[in-house]
Protein backbone atom coordinates (compact mmCIF):
# COMPACT_ATOMS: atom_id res chain seq x y z
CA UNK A 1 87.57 77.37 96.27
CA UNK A 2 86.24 75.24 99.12
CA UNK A 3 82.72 74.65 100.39
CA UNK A 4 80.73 72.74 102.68
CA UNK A 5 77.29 70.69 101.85
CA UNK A 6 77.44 68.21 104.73
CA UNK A 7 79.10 66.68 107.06
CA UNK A 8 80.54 63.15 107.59
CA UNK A 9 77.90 60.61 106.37
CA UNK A 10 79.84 58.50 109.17
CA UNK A 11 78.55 60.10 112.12
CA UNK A 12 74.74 60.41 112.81
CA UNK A 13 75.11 64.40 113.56
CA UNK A 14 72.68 67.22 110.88
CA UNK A 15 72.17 71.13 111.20
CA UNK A 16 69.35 73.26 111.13
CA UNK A 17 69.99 76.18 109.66
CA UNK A 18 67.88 79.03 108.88
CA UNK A 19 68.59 82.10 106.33
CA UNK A 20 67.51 85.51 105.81
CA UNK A 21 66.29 86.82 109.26
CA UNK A 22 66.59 88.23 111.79
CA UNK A 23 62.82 88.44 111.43
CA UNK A 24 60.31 88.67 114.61
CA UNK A 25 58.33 87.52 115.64
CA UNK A 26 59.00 84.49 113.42
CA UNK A 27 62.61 84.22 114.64
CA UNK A 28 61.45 84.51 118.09
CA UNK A 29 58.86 81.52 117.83
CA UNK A 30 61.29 79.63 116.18
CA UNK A 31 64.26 80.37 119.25
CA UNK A 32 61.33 79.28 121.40
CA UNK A 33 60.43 75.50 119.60
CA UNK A 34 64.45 75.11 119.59
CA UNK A 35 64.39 75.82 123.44
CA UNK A 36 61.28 73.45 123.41
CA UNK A 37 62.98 70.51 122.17
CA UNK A 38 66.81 71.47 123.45
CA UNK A 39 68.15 71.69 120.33
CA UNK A 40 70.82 74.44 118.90
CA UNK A 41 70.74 76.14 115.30
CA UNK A 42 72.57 77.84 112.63
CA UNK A 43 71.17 81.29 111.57
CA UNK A 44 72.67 82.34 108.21
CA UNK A 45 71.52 86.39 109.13
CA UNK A 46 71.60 89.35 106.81
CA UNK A 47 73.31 92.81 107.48
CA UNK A 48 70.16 94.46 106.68
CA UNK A 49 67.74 93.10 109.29
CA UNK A 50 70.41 92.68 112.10
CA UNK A 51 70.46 96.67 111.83
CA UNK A 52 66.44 96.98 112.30
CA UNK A 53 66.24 94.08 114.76
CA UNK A 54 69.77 93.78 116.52
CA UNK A 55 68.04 92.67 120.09
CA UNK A 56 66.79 89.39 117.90
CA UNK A 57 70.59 88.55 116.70
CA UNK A 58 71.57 89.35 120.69
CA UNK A 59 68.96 86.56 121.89
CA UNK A 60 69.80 84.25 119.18
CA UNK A 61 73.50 84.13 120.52
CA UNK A 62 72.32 83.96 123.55
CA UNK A 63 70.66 81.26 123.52
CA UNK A 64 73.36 79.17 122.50
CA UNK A 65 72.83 79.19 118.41
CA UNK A 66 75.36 79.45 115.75
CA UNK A 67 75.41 83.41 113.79
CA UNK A 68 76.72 82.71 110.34
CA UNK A 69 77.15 85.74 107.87
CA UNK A 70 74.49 85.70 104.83
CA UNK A 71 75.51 88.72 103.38
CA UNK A 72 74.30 92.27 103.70
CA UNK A 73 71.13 92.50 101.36
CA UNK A 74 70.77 89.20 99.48
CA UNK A 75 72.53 91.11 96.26
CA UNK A 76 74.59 88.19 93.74
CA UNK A 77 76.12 90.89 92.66
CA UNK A 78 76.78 93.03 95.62
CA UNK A 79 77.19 90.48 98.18
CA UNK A 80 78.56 92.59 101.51
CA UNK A 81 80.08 90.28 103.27
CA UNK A 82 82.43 92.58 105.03
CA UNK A 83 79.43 95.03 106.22
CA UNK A 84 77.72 92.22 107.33
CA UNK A 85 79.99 90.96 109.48
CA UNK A 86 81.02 94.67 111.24
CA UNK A 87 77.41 94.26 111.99
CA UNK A 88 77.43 91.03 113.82
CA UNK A 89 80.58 91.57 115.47
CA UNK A 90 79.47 94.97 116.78
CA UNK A 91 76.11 93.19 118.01
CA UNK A 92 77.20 90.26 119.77
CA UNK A 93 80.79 90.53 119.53
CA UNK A 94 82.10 87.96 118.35
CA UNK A 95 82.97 87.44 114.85
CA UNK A 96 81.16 84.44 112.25
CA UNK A 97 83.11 81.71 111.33
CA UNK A 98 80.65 80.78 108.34
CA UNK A 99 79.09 82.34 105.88
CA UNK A 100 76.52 81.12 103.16
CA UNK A 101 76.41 83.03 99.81
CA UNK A 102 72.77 84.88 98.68
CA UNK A 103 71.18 81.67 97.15
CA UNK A 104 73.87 79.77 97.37
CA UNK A 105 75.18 80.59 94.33
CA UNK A 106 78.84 79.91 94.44
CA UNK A 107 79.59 80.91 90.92
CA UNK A 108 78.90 84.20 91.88
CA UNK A 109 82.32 84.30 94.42
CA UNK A 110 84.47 83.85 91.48
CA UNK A 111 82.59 86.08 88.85
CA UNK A 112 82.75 88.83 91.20
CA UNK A 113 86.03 87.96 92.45
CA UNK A 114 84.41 87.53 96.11
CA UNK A 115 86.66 84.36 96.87
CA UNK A 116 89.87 86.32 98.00
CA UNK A 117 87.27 88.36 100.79
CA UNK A 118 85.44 85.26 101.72
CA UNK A 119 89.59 83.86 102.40
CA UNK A 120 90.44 87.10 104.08
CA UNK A 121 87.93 87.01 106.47
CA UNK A 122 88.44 83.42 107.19
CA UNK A 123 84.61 82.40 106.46
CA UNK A 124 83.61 78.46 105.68
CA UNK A 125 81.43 78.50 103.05
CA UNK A 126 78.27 76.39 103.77
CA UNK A 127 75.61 75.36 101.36
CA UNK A 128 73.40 72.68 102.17
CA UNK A 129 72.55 69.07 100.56
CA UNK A 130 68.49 68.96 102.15
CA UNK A 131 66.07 71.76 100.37
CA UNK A 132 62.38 71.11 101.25
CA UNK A 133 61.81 74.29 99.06
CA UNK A 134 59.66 75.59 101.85
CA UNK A 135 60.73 79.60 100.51
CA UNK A 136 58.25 78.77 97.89
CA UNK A 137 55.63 77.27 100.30
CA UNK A 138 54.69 74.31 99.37
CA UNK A 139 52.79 73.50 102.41
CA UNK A 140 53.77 72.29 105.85
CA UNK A 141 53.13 68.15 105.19
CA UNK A 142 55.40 68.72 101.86
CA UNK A 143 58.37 70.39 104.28
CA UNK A 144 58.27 68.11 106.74
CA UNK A 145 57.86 65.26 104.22
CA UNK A 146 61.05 66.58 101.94
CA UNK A 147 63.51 67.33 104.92
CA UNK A 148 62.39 63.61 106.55
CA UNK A 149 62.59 61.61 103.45
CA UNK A 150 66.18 63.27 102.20
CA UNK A 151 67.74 63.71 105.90
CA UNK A 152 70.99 61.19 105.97
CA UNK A 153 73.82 61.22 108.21
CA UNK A 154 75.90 64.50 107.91
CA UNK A 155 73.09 66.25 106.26
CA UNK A 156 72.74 70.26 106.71
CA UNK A 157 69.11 71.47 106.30
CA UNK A 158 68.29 74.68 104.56
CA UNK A 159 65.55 76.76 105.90
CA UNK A 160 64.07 79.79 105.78
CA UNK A 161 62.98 81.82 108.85
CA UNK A 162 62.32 85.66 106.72
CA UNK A 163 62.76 86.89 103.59
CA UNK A 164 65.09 89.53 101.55
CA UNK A 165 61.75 91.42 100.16
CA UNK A 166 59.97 92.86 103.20
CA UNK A 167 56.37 92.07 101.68
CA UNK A 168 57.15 88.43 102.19
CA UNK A 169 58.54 88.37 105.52
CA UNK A 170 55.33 87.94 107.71
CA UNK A 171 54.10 85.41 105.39
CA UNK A 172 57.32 83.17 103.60
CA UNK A 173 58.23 81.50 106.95
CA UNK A 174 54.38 80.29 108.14
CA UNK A 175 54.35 77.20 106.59
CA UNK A 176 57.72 76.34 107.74
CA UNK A 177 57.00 77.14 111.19
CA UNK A 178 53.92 74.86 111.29
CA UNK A 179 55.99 71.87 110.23
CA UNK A 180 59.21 72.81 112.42
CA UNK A 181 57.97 70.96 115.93
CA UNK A 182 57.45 67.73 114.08
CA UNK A 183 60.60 68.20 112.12
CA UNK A 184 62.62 68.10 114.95
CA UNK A 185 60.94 65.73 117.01
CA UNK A 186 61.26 63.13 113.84
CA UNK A 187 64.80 63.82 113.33
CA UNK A 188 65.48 63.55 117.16
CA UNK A 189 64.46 59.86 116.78
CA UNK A 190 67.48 59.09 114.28
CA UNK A 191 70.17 62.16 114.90
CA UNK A 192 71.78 64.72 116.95
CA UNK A 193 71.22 67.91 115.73
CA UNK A 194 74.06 70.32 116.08
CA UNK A 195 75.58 73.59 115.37
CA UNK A 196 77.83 73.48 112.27
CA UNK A 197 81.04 73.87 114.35
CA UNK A 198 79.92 70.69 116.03
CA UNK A 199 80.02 68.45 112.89
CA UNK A 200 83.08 67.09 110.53
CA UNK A 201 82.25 69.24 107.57
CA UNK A 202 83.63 67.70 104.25
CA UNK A 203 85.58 69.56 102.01
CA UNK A 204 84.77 70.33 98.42
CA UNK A 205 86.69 71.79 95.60
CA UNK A 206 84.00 73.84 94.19
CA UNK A 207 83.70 73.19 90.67
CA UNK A 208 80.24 74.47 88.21
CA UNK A 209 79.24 70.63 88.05
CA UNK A 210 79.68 69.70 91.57
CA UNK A 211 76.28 71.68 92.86
């Protein structure tokens, strides 16, 4: 099984990507402090919330960002891949290329014998090698002080714009969203940020110590 952590450490290109929305009006005010600073994103969406909030997902793509497939409901166990991405396509039309497994727990593809469906549909699994953590909140200055300090050429970010548990999705993303601006405006200084189809993803052989 092959995934994808980061891209070439030989050219100065990172993502942004963002998991578990659709989710306004977070999503929204993040779409907008993208526009801000002219930069395009990855949003690793679930099933679940493009169904409540498809008109989110439509501006998203419109705007020029990347829609990757996160699963239906965040389930391990019941990952629904193939729901989630009848959903997108019948949204924006046009079918993900990538998909990122609930917590990006690859193990879980070959326990549950998800590998062959991930292959079927053609889906690059992405996982990420920058994790400021900030779907614990830790506070804005210790986001923006993980993803600057561990940010290297190639590097794909993971953040968190909602949350699978609907208590936590008007509060998860706040701290995140405070740092964002200065995020990208430090990055800017030292990379291109780009959609994932834009970078030279490396291949790995998935294997349980290579996380």
């Amino acid at each position: 099984m092959i995934y994808y952590r980061h891209g070439s450490r030989d050219e100065n290109k990172i993502a942004l990507t963002f998991d578990d929305g659709p989710n306004p009006p977070i999503t929204l005010e993040i779409l907008d402090i993208l526009d801000d600073y002219d930069v395009k994103a990855n949003f690793f969406v679930l099933g679940k919330w493009v169904k409540n909030h498809p008109a989110v997902l439509r501006d998203m793509y419109k705007r020029g960002h990347l829609i990757g497939n996160h699963g239906y409901g965040h389930d391990i166990n019941n990952q629904g891949f193939e729901a989630n991405q009848e959903i997108i396509f019948n949204t924006i039309g046009e079918q993900p290329l990538f998909c990122r497994p609930p917590y990006c727990y690859l193990e879980a593809l070959k326990v549950a014998s998800h590998c062959e469906l991930v292959t079927s549909l053609k889906l690059k699994l992405i996982t990420f090698d920058v994790d400021p953590d900030d779907n614990h909140m830790p506070g804005s200055d210790v986001i923006f002080k993980k993803v600057i300090g561990a940010c290297q050429n190639g590097s794909i970010i993971d953040l968190h714009d909602s949350s699978e548990k609907p208590e936590e999705q008007a509060s998860r993303p706040l701290e995140m969203l405070e740092a964002l601006p200065l995020i990208i405006k430090s990055l800017k200084e030292k990379f291109e940020i780009v959609r994932l189809d834009q970078m030279s993803l490396v291949p790995i052989e998935f294997k349980e110590d290579s996380l």
